[in-house]
C-alpha atoms as a PDB file:
ATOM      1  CA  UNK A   1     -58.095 -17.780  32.683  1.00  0.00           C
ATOM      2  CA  UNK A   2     -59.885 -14.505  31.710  1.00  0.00           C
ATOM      3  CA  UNK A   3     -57.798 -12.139  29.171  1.00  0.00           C
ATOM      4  CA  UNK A   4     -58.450  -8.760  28.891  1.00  0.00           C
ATOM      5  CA  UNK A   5     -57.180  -6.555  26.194  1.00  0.00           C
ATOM      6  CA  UNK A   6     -56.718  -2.960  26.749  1.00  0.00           C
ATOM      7  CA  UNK A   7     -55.906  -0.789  23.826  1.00  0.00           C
ATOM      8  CA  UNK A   8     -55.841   3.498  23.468  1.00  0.00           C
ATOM      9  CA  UNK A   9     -53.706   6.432  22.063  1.00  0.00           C
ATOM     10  CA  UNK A  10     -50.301   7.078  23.329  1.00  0.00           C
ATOM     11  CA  UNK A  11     -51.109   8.808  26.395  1.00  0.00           C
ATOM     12  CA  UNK A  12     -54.460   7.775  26.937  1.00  0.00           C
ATOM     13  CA  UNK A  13     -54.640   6.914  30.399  1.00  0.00           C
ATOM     14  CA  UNK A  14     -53.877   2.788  29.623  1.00  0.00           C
ATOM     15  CA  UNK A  15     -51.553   2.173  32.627  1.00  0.00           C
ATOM     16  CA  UNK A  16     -53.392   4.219  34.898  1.00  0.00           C
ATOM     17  CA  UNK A  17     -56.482   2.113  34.371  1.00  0.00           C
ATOM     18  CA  UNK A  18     -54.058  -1.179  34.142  1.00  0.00           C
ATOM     19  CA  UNK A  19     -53.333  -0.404  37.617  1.00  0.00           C
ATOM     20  CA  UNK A  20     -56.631   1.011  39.235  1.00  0.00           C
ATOM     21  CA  UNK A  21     -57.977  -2.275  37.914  1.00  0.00           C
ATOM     22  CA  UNK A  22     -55.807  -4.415  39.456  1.00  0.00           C
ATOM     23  CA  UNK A  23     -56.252  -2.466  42.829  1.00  0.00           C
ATOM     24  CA  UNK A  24     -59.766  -3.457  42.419  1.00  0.00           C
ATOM     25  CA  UNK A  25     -59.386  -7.139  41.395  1.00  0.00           C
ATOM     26  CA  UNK A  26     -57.827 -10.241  43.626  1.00  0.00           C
ATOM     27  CA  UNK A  27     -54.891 -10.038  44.663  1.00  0.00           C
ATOM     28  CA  UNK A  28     -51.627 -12.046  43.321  1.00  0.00           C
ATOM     29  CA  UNK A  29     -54.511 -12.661  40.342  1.00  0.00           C
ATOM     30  CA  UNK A  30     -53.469 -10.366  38.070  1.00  0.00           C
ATOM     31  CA  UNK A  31     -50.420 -10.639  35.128  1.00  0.00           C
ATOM     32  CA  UNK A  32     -49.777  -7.578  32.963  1.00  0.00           C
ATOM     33  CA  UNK A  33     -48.325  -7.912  29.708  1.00  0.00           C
ATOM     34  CA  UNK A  34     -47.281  -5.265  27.624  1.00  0.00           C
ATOM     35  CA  UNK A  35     -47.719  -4.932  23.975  1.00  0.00           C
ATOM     36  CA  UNK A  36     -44.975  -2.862  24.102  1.00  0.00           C
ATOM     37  CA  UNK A  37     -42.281  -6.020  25.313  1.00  0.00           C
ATOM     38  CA  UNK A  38     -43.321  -7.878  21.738  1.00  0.00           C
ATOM     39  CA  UNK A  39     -41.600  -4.896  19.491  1.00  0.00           C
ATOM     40  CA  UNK A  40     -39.752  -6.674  17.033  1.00  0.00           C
ATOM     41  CA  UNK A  41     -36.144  -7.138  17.911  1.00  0.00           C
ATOM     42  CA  UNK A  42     -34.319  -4.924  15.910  1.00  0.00           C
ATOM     43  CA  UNK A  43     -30.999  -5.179  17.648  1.00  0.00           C
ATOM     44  CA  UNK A  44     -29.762  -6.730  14.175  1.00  0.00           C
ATOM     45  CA  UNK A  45     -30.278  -3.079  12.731  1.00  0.00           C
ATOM     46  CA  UNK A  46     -27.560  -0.400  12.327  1.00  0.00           C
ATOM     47  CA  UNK A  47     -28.607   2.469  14.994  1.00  0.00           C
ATOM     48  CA  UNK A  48     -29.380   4.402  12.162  1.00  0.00           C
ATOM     49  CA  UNK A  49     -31.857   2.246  10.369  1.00  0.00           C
ATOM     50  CA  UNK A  50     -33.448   2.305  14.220  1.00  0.00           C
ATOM     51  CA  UNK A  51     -34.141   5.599  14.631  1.00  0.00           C
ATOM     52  CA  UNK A  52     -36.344   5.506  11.564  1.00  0.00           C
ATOM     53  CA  UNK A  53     -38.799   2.836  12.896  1.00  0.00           C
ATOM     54  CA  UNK A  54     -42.347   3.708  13.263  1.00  0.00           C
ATOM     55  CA  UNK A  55     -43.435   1.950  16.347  1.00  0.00           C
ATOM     56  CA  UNK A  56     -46.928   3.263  16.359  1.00  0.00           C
ATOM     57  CA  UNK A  57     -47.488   0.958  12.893  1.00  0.00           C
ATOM     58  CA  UNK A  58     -48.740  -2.516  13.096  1.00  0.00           C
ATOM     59  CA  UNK A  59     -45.949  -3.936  11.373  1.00  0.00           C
ATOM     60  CA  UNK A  60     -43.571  -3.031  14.429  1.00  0.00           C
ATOM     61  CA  UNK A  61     -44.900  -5.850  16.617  1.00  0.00           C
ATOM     62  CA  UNK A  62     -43.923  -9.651  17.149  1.00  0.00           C
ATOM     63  CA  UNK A  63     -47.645 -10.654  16.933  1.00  0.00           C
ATOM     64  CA  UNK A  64     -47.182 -14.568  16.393  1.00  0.00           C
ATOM     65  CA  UNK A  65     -44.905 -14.242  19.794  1.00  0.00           C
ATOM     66  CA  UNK A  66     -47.257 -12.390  21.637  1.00  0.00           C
ATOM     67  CA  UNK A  67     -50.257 -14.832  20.558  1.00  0.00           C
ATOM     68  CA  UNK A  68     -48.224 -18.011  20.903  1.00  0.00           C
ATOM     69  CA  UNK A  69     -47.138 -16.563  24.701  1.00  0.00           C
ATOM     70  CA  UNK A  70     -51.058 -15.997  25.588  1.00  0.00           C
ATOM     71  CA  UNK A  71     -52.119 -19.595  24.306  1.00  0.00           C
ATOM     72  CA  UNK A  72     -48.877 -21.059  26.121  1.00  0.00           C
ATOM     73  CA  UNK A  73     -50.417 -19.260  29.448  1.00  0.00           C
ATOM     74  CA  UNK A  74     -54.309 -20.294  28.879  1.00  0.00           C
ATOM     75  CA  UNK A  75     -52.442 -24.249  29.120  1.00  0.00           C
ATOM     76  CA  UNK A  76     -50.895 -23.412  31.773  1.00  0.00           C
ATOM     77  CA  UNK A  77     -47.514 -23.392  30.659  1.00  0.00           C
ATOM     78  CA  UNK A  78     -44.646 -20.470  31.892  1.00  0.00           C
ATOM     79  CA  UNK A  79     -43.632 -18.145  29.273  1.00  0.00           C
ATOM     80  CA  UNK A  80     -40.243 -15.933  28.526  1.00  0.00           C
ATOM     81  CA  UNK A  81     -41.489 -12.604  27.606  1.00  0.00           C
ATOM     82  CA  UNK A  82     -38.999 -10.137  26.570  1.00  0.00           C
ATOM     83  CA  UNK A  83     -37.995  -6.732  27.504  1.00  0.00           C
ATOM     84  CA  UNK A  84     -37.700  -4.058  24.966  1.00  0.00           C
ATOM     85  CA  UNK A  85     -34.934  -0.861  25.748  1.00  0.00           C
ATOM     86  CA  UNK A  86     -36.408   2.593  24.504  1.00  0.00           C
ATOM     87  CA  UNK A  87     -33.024   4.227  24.192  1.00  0.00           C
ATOM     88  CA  UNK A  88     -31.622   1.424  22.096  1.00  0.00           C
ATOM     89  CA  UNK A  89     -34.661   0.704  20.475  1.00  0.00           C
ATOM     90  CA  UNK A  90     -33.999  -3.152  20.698  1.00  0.00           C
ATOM     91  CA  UNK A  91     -34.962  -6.211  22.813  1.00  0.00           C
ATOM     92  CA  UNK A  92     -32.883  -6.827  25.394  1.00  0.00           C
ATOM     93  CA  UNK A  93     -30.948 -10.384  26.075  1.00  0.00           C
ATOM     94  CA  UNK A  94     -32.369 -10.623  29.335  1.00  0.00           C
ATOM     95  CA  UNK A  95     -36.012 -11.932  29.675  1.00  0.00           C
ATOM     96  CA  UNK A  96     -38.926 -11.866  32.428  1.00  0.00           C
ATOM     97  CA  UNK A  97     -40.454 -15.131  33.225  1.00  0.00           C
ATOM     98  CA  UNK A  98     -44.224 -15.044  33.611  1.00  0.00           C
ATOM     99  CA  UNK A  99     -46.921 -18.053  35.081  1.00  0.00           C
ATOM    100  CA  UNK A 100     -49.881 -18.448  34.218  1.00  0.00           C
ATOM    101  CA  UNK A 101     -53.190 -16.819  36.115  1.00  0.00           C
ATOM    102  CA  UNK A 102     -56.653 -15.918  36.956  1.00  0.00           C
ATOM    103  CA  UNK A 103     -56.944 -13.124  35.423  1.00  0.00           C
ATOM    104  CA  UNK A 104     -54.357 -11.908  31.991  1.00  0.00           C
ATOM    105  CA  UNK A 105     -54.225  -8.165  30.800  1.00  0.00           C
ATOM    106  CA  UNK A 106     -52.562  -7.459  27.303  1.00  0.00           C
ATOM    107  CA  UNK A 107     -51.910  -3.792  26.939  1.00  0.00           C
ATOM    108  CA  UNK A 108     -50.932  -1.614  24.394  1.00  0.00           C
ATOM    109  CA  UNK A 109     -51.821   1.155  21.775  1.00  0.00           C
ATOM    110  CA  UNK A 110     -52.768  -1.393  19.215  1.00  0.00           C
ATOM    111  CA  UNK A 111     -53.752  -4.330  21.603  1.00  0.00           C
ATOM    112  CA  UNK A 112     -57.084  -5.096  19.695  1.00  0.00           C
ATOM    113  CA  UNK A 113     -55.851  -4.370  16.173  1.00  0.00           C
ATOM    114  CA  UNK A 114     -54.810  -7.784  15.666  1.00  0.00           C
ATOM    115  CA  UNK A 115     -57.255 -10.337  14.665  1.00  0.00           C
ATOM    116  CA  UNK A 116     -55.695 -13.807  16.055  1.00  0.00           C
ATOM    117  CA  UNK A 117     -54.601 -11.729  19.690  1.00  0.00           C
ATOM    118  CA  UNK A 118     -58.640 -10.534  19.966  1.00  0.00           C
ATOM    119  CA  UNK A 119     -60.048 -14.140  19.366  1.00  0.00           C
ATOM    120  CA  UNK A 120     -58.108 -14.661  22.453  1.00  0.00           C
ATOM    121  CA  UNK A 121     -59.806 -12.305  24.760  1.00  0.00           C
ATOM    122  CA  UNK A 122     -62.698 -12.012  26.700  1.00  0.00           C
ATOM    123  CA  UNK A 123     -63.003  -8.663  27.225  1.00  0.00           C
ATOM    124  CA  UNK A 124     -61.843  -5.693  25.230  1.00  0.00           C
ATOM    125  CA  UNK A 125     -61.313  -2.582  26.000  1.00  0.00           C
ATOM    126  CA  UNK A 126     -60.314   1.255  24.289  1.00  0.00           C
ATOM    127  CA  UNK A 127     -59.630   3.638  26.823  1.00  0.00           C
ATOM    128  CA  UNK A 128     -60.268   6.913  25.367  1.00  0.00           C
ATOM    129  CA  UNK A 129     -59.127  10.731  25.819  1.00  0.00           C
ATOM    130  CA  UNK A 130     -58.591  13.883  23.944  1.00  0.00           C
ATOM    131  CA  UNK A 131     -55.812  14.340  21.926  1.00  0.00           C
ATOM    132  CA  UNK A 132     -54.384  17.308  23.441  1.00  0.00           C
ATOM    133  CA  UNK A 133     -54.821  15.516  26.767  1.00  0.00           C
ATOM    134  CA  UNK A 134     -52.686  12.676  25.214  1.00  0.00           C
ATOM    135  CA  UNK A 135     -50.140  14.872  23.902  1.00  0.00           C
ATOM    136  CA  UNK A 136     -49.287  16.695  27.333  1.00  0.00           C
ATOM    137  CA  UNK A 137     -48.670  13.398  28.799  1.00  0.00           C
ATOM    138  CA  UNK A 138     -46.960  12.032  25.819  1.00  0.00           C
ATOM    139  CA  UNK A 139     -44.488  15.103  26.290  1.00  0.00           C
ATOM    140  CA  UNK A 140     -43.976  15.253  29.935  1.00  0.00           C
ATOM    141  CA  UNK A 141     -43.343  10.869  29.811  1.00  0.00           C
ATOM    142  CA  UNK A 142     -40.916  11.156  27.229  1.00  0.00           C
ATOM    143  CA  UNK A 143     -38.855  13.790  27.930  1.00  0.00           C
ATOM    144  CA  UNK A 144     -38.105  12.190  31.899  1.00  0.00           C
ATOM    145  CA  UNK A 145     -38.593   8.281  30.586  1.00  0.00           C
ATOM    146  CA  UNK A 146     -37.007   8.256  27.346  1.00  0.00           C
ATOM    147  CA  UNK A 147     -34.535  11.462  27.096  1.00  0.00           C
ATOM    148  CA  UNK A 148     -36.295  13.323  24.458  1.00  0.00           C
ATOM    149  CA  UNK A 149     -36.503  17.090  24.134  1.00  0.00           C
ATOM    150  CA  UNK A 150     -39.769  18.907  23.840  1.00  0.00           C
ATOM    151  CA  UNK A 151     -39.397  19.991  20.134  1.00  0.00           C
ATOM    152  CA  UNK A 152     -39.126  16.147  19.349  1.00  0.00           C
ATOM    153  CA  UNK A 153     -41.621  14.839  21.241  1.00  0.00           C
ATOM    154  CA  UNK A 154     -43.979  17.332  19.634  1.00  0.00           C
ATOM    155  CA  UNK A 155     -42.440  16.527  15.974  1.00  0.00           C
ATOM    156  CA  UNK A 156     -42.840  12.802  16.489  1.00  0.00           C
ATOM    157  CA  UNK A 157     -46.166  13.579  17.643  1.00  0.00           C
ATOM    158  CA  UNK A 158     -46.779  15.023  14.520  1.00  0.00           C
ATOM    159  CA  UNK A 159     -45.020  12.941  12.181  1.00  0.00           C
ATOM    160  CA  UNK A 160     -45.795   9.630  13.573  1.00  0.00           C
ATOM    161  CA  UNK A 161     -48.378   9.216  16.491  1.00  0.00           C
ATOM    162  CA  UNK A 162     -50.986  11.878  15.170  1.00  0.00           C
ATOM    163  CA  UNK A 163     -51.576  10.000  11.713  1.00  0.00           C
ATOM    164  CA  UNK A 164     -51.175   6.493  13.084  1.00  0.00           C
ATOM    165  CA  UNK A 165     -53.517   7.286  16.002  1.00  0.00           C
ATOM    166  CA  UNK A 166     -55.829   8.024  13.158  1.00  0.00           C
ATOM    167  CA  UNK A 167     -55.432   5.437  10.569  1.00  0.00           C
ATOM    168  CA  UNK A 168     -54.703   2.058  13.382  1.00  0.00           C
ATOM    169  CA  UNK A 169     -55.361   2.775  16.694  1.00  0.00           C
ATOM    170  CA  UNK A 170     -58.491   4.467  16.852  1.00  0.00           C
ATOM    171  CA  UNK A 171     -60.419   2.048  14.401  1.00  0.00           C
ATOM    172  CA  UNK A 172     -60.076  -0.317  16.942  1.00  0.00           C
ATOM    173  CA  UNK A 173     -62.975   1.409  19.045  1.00  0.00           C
ATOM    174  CA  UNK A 174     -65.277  -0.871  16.868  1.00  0.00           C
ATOM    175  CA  UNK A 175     -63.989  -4.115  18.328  1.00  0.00           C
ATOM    176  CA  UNK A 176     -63.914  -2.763  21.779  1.00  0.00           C
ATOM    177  CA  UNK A 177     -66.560  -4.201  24.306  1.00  0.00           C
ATOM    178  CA  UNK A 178     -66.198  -1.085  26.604  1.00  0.00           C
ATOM    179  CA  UNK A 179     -65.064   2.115  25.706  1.00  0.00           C
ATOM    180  CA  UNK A 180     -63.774   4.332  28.771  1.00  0.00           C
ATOM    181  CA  UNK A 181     -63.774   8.261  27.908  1.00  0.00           C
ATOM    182  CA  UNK A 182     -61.436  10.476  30.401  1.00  0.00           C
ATOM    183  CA  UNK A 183     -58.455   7.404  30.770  1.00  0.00           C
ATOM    184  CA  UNK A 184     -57.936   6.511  34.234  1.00  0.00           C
ATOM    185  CA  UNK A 185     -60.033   9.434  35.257  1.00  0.00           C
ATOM    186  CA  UNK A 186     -63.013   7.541  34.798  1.00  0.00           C
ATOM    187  CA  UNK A 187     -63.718   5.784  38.148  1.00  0.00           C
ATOM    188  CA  UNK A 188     -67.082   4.864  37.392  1.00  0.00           C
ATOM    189  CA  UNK A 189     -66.408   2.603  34.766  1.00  0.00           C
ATOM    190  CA  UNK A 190     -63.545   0.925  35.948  1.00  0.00           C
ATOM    191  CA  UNK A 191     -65.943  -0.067  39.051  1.00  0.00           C
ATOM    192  CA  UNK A 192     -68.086  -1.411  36.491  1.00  0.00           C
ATOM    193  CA  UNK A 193     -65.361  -3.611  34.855  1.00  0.00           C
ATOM    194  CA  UNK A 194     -64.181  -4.688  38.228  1.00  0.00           C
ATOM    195  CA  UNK A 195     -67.193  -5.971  38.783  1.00  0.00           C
ATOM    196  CA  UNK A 196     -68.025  -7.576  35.620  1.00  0.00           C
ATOM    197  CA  UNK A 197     -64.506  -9.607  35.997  1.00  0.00           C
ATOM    198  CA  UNK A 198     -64.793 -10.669  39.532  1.00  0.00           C
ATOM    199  CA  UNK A 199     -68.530 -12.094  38.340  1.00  0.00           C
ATOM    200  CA  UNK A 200     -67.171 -13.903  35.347  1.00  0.00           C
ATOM    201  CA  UNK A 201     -64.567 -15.582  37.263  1.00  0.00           C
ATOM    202  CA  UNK A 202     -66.923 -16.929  39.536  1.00  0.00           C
ATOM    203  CA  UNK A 203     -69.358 -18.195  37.009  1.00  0.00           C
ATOM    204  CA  UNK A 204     -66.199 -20.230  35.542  1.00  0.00           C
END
């Protein structure tokens, strides 16, 4: 099994390169996981109290789950990995199964902050992009994916995702093997990663 971790700002261009990679690699070879499904399950917490989480912070994340899943896969064992409900900001009851495979990618803004998840990859990556790039997208996602207006996208931008961009996610370029500038943009080096992961596979 190869994992690949793929970290960058909210709006960076992650999933876009998630899925121009995967056009690229074998087919049926691929598993995604999202960082994003190990939030901590908060459904225990008055709606209230949820609003008030800071999901861009380290300390929102399951990370024992979400290394204990990846080690389950690498033995070849099936894992439940859970699904996580924006609007309620909670985990939801129901759960997707996932096999093991050829190739693993673990996604998310702070995918190679973690020091036990990165011992467990092979390659890392930070996809990279301006911040008022990342903003624009962060504003047009949420407001048709999670129901938010424009004047709280842009004060949750401010509040939360500006200052932990800068203090968590984008210290993580130093542990990054690759670093791809322009997101998904950036055909030319997700070629080059294609490439390198087809060869490593067959040297295994």
């Amino acid at each position: 099994m190869f994992v690949i971790g793929i970290a960058g700002g909210t709006g960076s261009g992650k999933t876009t390169v998630v899925r121009k990679l995967i056009e690229r690699l074998p087919k049926g070879e691929v598993t995604v996981i999202p960082l994003d499904s190990y939030y901590n399950d908060s459904s225990q917490v008055p709606m209230e109290e949820r609003q008030k989480i800071n999901f861009d912070h380290p300390n929102a994340f399951e990370w024992s789950l979400l290394t204990k899943h990846l080690q389950m896969l690498k033995e070849g064992k099936t894992v439940e990995q859970p699904q996580y409900d924006y609007i309620t900001s909670s985990r939801l009851k129901e759960t997707i199964t996932v096999g093991p495979s050829e190739i693993v990618i673990v996604e998310g803004i702070l995918t190679l902050h973690h020091p036990e998840l990165r011992e467990q990859m092979d390659l890392k990556v930070f996809v990279d992009a301006d911040a008022d790039d990342r903003l624009i997208r962060v504003i047009k996602r949420d407001i048709v994916e999670r129901g938010r207006t424009v004047e709280a996208v842009i004060e949750r931008y401010q509040r939360v995702l500006k200052p932990m961009h800068e203090q968590f996610i984008e210290p993580c370029k130093r542990y990054a093997n690759v670093i791809i500038p322009q997101g998904g943009h950036n055909n030319a080096a997700i070629n080059m990663m294609a490439k390198f992961i087809k060869q490593q596979l067959r040297d295994k």
